[in-house]
PDB file of N, CA and C in Angstrom:
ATOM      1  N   UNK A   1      97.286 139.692 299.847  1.00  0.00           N
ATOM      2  CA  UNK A   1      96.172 139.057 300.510  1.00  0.00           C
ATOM      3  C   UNK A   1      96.662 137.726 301.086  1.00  0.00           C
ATOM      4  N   UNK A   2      96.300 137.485 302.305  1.00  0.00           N
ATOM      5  CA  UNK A   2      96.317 136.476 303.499  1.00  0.00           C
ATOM      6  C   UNK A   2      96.018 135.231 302.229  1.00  0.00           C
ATOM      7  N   UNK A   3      96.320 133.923 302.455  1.00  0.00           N
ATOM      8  CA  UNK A   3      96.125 131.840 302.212  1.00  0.00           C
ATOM      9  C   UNK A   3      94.276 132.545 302.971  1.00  0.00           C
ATOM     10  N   UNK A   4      94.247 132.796 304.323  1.00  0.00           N
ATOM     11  CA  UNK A   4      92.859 132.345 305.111  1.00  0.00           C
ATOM     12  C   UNK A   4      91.776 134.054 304.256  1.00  0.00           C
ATOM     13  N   UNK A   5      92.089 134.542 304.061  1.00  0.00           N
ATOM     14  CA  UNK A   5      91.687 135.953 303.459  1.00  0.00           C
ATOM     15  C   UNK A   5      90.759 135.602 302.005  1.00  0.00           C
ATOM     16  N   UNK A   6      91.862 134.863 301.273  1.00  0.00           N
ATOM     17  CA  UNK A   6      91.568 134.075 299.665  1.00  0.00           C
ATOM     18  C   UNK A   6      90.130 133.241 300.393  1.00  0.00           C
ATOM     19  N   UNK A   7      90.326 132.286 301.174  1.00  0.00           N
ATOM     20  CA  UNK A   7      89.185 131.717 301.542  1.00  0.00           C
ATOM     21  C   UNK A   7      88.453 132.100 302.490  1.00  0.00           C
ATOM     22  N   UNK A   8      88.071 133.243 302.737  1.00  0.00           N
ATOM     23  CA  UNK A   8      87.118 133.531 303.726  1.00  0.00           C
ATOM     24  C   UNK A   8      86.141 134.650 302.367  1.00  0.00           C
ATOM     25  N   UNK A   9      85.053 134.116 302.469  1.00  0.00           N
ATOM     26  CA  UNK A   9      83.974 135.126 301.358  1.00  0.00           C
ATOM     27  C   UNK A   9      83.395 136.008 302.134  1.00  0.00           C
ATOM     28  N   UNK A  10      83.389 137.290 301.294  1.00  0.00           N
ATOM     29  CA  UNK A  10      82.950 138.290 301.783  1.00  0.00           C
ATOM     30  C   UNK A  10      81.306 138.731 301.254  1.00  0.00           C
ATOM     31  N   UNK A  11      80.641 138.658 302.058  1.00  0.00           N
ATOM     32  CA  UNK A  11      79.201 138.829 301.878  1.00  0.00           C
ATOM     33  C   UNK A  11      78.148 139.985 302.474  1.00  0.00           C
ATOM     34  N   UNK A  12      78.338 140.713 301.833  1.00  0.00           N
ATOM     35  CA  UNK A  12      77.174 141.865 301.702  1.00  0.00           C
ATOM     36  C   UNK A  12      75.715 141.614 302.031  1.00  0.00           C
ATOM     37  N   UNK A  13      75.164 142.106 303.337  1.00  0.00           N
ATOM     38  CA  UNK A  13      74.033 141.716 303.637  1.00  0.00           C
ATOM     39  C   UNK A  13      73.048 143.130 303.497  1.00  0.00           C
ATOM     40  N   UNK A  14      72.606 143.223 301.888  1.00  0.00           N
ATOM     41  CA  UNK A  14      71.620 144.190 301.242  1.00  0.00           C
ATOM     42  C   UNK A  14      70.466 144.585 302.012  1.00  0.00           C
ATOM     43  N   UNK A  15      69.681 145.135 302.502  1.00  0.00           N
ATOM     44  CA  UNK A  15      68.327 145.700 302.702  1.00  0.00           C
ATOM     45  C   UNK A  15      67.554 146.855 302.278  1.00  0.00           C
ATOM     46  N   UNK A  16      66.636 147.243 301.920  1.00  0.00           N
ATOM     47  CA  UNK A  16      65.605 147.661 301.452  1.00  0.00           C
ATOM     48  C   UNK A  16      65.107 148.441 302.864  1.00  0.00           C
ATOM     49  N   UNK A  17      64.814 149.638 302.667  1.00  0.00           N
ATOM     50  CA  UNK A  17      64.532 150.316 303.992  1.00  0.00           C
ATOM     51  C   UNK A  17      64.070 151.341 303.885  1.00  0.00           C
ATOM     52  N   UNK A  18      63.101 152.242 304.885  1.00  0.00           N
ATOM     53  CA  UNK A  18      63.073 153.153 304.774  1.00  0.00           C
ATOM     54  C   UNK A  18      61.949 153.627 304.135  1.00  0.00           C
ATOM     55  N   UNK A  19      61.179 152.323 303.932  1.00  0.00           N
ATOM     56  CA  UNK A  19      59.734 152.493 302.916  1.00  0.00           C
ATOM     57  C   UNK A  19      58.545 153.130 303.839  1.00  0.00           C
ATOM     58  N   UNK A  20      58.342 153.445 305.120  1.00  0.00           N
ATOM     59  CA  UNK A  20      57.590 154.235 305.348  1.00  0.00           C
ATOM     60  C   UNK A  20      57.180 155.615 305.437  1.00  0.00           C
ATOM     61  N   UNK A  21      56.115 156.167 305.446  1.00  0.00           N
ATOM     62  CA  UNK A  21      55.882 157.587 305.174  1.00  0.00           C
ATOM     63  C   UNK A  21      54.625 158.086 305.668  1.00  0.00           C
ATOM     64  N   UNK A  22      54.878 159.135 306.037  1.00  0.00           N
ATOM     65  CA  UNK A  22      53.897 160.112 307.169  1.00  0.00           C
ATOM     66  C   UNK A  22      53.744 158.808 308.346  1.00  0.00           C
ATOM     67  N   UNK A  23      52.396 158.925 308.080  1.00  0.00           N
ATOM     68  CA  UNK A  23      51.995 158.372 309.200  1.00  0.00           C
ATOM     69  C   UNK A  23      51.809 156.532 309.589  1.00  0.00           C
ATOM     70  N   UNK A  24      52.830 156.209 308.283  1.00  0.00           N
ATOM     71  CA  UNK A  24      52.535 154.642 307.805  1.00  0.00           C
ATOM     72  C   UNK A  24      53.509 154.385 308.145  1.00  0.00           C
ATOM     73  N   UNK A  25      54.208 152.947 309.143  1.00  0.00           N
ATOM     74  CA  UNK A  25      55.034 152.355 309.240  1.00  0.00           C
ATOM     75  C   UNK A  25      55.217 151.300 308.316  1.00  0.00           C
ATOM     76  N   UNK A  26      56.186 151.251 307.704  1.00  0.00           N
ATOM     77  CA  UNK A  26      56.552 149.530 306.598  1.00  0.00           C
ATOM     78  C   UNK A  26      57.649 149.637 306.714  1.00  0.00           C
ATOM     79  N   UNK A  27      57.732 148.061 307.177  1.00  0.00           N
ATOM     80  CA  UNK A  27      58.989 147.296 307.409  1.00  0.00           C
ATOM     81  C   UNK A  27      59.621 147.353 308.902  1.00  0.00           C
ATOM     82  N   UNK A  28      60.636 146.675 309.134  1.00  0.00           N
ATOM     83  CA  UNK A  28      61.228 147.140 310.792  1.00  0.00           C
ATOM     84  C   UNK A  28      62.846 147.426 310.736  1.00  0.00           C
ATOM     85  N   UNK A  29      62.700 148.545 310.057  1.00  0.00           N
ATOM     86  CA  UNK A  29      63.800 149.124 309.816  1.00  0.00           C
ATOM     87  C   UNK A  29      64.888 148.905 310.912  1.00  0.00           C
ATOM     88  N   UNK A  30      64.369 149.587 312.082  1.00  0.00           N
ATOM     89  CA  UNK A  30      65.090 149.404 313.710  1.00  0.00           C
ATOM     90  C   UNK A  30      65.454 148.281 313.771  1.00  0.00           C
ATOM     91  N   UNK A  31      65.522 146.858 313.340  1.00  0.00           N
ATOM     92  CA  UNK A  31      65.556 145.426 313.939  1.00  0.00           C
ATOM     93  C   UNK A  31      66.582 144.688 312.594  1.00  0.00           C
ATOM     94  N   UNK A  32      66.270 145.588 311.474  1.00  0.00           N
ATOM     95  CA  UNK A  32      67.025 144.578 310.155  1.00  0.00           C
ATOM     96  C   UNK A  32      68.239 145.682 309.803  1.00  0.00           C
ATOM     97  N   UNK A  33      68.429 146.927 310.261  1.00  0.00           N
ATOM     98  CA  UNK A  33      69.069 147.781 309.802  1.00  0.00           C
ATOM     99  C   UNK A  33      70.895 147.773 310.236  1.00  0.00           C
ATOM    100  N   UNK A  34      70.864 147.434 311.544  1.00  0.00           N
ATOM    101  CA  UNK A  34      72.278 147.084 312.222  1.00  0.00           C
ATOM    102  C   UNK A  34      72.445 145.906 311.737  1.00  0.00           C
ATOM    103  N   UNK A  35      71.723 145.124 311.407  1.00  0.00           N
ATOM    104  CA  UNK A  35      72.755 143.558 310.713  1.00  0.00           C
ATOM    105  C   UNK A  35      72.736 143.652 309.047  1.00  0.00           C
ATOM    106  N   UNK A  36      72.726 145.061 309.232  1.00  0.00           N
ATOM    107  CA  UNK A  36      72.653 144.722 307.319  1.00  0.00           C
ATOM    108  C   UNK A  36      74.212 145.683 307.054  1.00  0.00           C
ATOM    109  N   UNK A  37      74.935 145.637 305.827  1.00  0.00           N
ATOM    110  CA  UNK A  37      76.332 145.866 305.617  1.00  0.00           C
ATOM    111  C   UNK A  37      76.200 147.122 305.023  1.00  0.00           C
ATOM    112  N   UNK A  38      75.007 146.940 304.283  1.00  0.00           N
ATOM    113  CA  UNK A  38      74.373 148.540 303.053  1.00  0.00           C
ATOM    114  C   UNK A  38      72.957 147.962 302.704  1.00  0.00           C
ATOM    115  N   UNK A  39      72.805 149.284 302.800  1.00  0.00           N
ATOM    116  CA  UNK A  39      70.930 149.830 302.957  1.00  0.00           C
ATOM    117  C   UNK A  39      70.671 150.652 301.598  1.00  0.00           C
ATOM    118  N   UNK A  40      69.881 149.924 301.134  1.00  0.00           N
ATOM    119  CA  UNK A  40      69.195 150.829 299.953  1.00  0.00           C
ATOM    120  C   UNK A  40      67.845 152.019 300.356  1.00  0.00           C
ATOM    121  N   UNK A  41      68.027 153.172 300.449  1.00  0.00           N
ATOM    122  CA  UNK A  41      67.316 154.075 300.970  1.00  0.00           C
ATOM    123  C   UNK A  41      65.728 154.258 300.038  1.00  0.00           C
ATOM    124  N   UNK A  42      64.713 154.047 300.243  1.00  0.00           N
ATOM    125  CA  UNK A  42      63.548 154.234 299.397  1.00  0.00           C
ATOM    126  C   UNK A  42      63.499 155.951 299.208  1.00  0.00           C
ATOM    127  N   UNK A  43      63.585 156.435 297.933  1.00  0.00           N
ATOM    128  CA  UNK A  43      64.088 157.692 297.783  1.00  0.00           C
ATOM    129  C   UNK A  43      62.773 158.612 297.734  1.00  0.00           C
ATOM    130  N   UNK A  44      61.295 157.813 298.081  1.00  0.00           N
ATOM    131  CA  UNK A  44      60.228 159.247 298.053  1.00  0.00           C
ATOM    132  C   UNK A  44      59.128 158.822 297.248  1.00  0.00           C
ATOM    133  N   UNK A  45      59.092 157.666 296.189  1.00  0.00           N
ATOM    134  CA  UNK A  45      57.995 158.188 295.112  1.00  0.00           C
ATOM    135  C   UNK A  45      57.141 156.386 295.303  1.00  0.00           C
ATOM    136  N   UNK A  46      57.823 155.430 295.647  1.00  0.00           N
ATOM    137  CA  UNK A  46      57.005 154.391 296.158  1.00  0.00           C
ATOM    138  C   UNK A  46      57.199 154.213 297.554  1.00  0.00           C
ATOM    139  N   UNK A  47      57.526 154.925 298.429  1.00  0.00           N
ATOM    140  CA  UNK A  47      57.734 154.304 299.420  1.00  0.00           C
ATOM    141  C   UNK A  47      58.707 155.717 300.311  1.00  0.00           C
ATOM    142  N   UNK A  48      58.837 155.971 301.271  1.00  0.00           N
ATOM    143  CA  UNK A  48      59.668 157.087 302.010  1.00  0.00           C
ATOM    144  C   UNK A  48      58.941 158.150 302.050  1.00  0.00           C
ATOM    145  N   UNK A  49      59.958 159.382 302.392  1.00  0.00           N
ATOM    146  CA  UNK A  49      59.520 160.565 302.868  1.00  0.00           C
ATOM    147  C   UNK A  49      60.858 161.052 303.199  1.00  0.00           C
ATOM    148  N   UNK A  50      61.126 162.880 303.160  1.00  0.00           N
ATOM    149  CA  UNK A  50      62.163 162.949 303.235  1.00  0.00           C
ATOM    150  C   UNK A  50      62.266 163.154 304.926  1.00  0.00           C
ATOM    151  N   UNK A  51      61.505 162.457 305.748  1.00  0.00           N
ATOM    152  CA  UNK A  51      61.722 162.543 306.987  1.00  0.00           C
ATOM    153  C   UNK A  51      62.308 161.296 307.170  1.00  0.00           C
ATOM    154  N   UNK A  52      61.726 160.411 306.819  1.00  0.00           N
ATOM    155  CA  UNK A  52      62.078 159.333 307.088  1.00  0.00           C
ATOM    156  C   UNK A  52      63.304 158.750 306.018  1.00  0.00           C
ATOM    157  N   UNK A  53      63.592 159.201 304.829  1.00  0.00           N
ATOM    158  CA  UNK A  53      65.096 159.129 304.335  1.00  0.00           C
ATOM    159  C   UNK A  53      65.911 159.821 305.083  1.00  0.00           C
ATOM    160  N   UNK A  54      65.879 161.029 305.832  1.00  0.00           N
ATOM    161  CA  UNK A  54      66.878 161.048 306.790  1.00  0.00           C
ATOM    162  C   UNK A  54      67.164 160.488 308.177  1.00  0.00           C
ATOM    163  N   UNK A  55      66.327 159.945 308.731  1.00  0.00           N
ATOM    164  CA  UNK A  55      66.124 159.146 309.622  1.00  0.00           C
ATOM    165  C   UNK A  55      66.998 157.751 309.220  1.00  0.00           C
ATOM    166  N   UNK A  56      66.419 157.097 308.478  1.00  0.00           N
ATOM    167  CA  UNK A  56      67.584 155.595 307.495  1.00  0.00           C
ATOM    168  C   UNK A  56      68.556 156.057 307.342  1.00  0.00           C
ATOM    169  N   UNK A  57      69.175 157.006 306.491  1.00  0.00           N
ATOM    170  CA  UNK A  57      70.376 157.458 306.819  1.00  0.00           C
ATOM    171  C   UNK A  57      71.278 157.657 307.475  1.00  0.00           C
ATOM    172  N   UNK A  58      70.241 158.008 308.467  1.00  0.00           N
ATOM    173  CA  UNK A  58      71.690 158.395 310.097  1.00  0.00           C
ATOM    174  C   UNK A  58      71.429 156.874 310.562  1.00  0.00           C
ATOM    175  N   UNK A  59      70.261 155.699 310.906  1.00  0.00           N
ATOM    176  CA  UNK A  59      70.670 154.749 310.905  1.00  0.00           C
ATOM    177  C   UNK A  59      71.894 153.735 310.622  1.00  0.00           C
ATOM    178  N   UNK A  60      71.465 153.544 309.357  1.00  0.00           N
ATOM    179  CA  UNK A  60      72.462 153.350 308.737  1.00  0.00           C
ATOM    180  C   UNK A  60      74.113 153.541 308.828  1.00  0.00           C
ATOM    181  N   UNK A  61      74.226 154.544 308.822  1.00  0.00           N
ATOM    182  CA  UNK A  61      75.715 155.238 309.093  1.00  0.00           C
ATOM    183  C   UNK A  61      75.959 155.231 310.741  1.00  0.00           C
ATOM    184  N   UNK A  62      74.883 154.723 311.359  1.00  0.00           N
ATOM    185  CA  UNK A  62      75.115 154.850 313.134  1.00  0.00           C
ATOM    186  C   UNK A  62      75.491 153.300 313.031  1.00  0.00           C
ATOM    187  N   UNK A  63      75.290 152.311 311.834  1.00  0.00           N
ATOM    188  CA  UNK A  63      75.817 151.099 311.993  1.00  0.00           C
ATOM    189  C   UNK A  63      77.128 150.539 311.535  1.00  0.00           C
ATOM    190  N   UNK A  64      76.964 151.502 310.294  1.00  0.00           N
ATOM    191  CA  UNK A  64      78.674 151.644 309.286  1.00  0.00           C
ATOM    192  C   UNK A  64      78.083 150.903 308.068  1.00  0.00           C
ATOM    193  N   UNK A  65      76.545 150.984 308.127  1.00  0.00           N
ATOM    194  CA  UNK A  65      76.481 150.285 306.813  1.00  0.00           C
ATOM    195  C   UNK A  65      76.467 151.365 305.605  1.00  0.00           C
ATOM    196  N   UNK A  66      76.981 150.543 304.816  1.00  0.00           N
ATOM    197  CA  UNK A  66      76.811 151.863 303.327  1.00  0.00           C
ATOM    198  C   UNK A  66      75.323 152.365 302.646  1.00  0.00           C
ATOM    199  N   UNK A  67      75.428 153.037 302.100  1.00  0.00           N
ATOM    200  CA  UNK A  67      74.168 153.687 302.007  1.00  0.00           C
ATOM    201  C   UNK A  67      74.214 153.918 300.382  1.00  0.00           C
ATOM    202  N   UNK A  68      72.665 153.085 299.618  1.00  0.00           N
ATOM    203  CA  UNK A  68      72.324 153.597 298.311  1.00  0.00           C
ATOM    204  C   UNK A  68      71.097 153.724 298.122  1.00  0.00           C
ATOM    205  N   UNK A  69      70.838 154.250 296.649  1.00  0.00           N
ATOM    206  CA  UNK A  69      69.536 154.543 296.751  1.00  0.00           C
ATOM    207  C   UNK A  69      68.331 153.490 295.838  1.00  0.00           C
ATOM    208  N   UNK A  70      67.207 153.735 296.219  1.00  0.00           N
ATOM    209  CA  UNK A  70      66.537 152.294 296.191  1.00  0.00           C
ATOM    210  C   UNK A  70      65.337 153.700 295.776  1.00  0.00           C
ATOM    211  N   UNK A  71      65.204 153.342 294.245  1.00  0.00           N
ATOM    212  CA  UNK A  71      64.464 154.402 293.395  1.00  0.00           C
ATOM    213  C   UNK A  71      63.580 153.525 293.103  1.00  0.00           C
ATOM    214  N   UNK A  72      62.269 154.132 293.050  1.00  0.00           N
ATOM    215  CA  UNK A  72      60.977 153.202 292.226  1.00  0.00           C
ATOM    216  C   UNK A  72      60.217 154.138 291.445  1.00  0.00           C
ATOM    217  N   UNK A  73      58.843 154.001 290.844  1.00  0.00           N
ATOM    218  CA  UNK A  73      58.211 154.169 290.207  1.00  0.00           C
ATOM    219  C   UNK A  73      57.312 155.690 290.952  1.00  0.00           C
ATOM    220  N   UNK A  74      56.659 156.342 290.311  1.00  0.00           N
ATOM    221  CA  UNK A  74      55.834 157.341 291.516  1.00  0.00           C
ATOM    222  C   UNK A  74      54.453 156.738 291.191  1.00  0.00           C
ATOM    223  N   UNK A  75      54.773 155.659 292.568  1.00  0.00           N
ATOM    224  CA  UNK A  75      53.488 155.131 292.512  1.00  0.00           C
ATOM    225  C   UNK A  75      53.490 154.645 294.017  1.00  0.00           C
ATOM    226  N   UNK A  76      53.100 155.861 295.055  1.00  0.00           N
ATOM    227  CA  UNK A  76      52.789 155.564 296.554  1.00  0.00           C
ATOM    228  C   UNK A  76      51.841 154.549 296.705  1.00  0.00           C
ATOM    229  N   UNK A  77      50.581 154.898 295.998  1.00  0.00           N
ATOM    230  CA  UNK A  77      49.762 154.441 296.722  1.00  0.00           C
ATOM    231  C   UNK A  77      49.397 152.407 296.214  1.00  0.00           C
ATOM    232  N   UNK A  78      50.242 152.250 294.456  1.00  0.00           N
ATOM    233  CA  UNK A  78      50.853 151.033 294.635  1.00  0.00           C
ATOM    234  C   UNK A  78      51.856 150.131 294.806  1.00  0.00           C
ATOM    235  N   UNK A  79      52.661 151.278 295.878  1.00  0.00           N
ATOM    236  CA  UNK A  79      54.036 150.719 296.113  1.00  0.00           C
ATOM    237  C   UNK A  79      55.167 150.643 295.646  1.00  0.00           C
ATOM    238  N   UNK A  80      54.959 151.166 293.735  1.00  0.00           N
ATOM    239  CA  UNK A  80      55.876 150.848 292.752  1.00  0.00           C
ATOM    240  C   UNK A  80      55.414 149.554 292.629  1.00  0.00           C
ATOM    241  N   UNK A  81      54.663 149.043 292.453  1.00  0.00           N
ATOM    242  CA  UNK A  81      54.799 147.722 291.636  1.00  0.00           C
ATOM    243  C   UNK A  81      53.371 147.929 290.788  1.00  0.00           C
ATOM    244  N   UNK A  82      52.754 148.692 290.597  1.00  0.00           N
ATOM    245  CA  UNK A  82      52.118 148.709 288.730  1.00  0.00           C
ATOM    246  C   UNK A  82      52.482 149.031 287.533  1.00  0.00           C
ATOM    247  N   UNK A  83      52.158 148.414 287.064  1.00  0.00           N
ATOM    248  CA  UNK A  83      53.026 148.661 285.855  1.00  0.00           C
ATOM    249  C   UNK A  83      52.637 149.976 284.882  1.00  0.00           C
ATOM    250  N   UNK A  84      53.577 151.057 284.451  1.00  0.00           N
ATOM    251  CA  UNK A  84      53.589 152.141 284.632  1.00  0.00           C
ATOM    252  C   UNK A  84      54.090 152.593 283.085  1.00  0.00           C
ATOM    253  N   UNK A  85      53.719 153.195 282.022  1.00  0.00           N
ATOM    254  CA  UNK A  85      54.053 153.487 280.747  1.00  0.00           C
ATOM    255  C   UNK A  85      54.392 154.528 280.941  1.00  0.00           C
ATOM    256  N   UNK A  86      55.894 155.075 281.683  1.00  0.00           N
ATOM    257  CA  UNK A  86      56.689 156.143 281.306  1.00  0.00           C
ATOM    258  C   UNK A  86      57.887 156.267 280.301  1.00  0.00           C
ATOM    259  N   UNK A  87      57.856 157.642 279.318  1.00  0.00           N
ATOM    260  CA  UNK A  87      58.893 157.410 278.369  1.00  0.00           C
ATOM    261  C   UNK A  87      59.940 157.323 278.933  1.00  0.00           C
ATOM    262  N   UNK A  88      61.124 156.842 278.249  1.00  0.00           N
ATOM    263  CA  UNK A  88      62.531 156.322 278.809  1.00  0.00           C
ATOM    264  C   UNK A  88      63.001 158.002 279.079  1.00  0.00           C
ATOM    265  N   UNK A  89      62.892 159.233 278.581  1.00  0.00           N
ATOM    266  CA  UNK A  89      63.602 160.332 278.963  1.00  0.00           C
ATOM    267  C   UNK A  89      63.029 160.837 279.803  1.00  0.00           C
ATOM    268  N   UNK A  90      61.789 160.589 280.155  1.00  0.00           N
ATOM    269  CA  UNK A  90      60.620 161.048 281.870  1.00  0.00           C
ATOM    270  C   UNK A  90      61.260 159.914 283.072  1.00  0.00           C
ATOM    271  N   UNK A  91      61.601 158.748 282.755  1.00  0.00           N
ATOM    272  CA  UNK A  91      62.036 157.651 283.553  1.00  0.00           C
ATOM    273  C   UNK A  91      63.275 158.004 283.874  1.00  0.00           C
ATOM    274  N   UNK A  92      64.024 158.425 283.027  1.00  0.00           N
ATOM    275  CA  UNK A  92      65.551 158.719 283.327  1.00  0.00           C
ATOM    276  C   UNK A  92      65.445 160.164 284.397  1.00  0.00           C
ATOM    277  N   UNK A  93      64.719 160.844 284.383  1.00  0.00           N
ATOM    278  CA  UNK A  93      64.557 162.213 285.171  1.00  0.00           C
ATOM    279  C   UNK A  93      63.937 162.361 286.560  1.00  0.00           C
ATOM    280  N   UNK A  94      63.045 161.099 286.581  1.00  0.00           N
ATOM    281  CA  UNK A  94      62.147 160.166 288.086  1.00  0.00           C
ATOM    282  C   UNK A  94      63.873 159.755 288.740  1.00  0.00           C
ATOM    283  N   UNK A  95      64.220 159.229 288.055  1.00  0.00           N
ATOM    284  CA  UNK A  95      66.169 158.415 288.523  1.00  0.00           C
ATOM    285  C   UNK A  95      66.962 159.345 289.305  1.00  0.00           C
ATOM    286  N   UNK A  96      66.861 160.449 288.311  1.00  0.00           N
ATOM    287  CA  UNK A  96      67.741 161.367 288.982  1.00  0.00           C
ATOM    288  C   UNK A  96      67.154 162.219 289.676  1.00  0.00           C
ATOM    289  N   UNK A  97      65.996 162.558 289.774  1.00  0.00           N
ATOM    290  CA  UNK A  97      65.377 163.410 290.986  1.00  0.00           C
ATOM    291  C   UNK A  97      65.350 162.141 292.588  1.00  0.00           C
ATOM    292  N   UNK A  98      65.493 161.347 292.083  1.00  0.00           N
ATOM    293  CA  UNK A  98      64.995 160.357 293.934  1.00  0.00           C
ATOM    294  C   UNK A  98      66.518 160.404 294.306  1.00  0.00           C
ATOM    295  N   UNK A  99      67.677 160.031 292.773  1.00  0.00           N
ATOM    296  CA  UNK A  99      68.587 159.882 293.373  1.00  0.00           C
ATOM    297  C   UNK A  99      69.798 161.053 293.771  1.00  0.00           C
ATOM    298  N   UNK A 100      69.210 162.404 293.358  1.00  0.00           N
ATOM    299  CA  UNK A 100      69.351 163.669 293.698  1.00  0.00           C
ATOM    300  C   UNK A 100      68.914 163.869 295.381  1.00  0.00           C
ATOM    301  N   UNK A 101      67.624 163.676 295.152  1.00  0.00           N
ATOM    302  CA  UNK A 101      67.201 163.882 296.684  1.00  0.00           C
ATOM    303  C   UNK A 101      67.256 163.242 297.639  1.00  0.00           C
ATOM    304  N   UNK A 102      68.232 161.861 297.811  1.00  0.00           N
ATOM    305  CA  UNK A 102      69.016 160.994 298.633  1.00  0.00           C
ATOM    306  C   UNK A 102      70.346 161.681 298.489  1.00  0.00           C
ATOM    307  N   UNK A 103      70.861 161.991 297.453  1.00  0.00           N
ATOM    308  CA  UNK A 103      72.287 162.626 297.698  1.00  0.00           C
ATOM    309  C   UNK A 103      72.207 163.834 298.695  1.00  0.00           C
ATOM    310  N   UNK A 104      70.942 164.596 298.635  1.00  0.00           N
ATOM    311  CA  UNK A 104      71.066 166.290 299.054  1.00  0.00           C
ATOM    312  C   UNK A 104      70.822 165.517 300.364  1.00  0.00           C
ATOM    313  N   UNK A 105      70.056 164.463 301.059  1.00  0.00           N
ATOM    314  CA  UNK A 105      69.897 164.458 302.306  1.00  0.00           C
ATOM    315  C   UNK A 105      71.340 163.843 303.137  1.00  0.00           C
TER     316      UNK A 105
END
């Protein structure tokens, strides 16, 4: 590694994307998506659709940003943010189904 390499920081510019579904637009995916480095994909259960996770996807990758998945709660209609009493082995299986069905897309 380069003297100017050591001092130049490398910074990851994260976003959250992809949270709309059917007929609901959220967020401006189109406008924050090319300046971002890697995109966390909303995988279906607060937020997305698998139309619109494949849509972020090819975004995404039409920018070179990396692509992960951005799992929440199955709670559409509050976004993932209520607070939600699922057992830890039902929670672990919500994980791997959003982050199953971001891998298959």
């Amino acid at each position: 590694m380069t003297a100017e390499a050591r001092r130049s920081p490398v910074i990851d510019l994260n976003v959250d994307a992809g949270e709309s579904f059917g007929a609901y637009r959220i967020g401006a995916d189109e406008e924050i998506v090319p300046l971002a480095t890697s995109v966390n994909v909303a995988c279906g259960l607060h937020g997305g659709d698998p139309l619109v996770m494949r849509r972020t996807v090819r975004l995404a990758a039409s920018h070179g940003a990396a692509v992960g998945a951005h799992p929440g709660y199955p709670d559409l209609q509050g976004f993932g943010r209520r607070g939600m009493a699922i057992p830890p082995e039902e929670l672990v299986q919500i994980l791997l189904y959003q982050i199953g069905a971001l891998a298959a897309i």
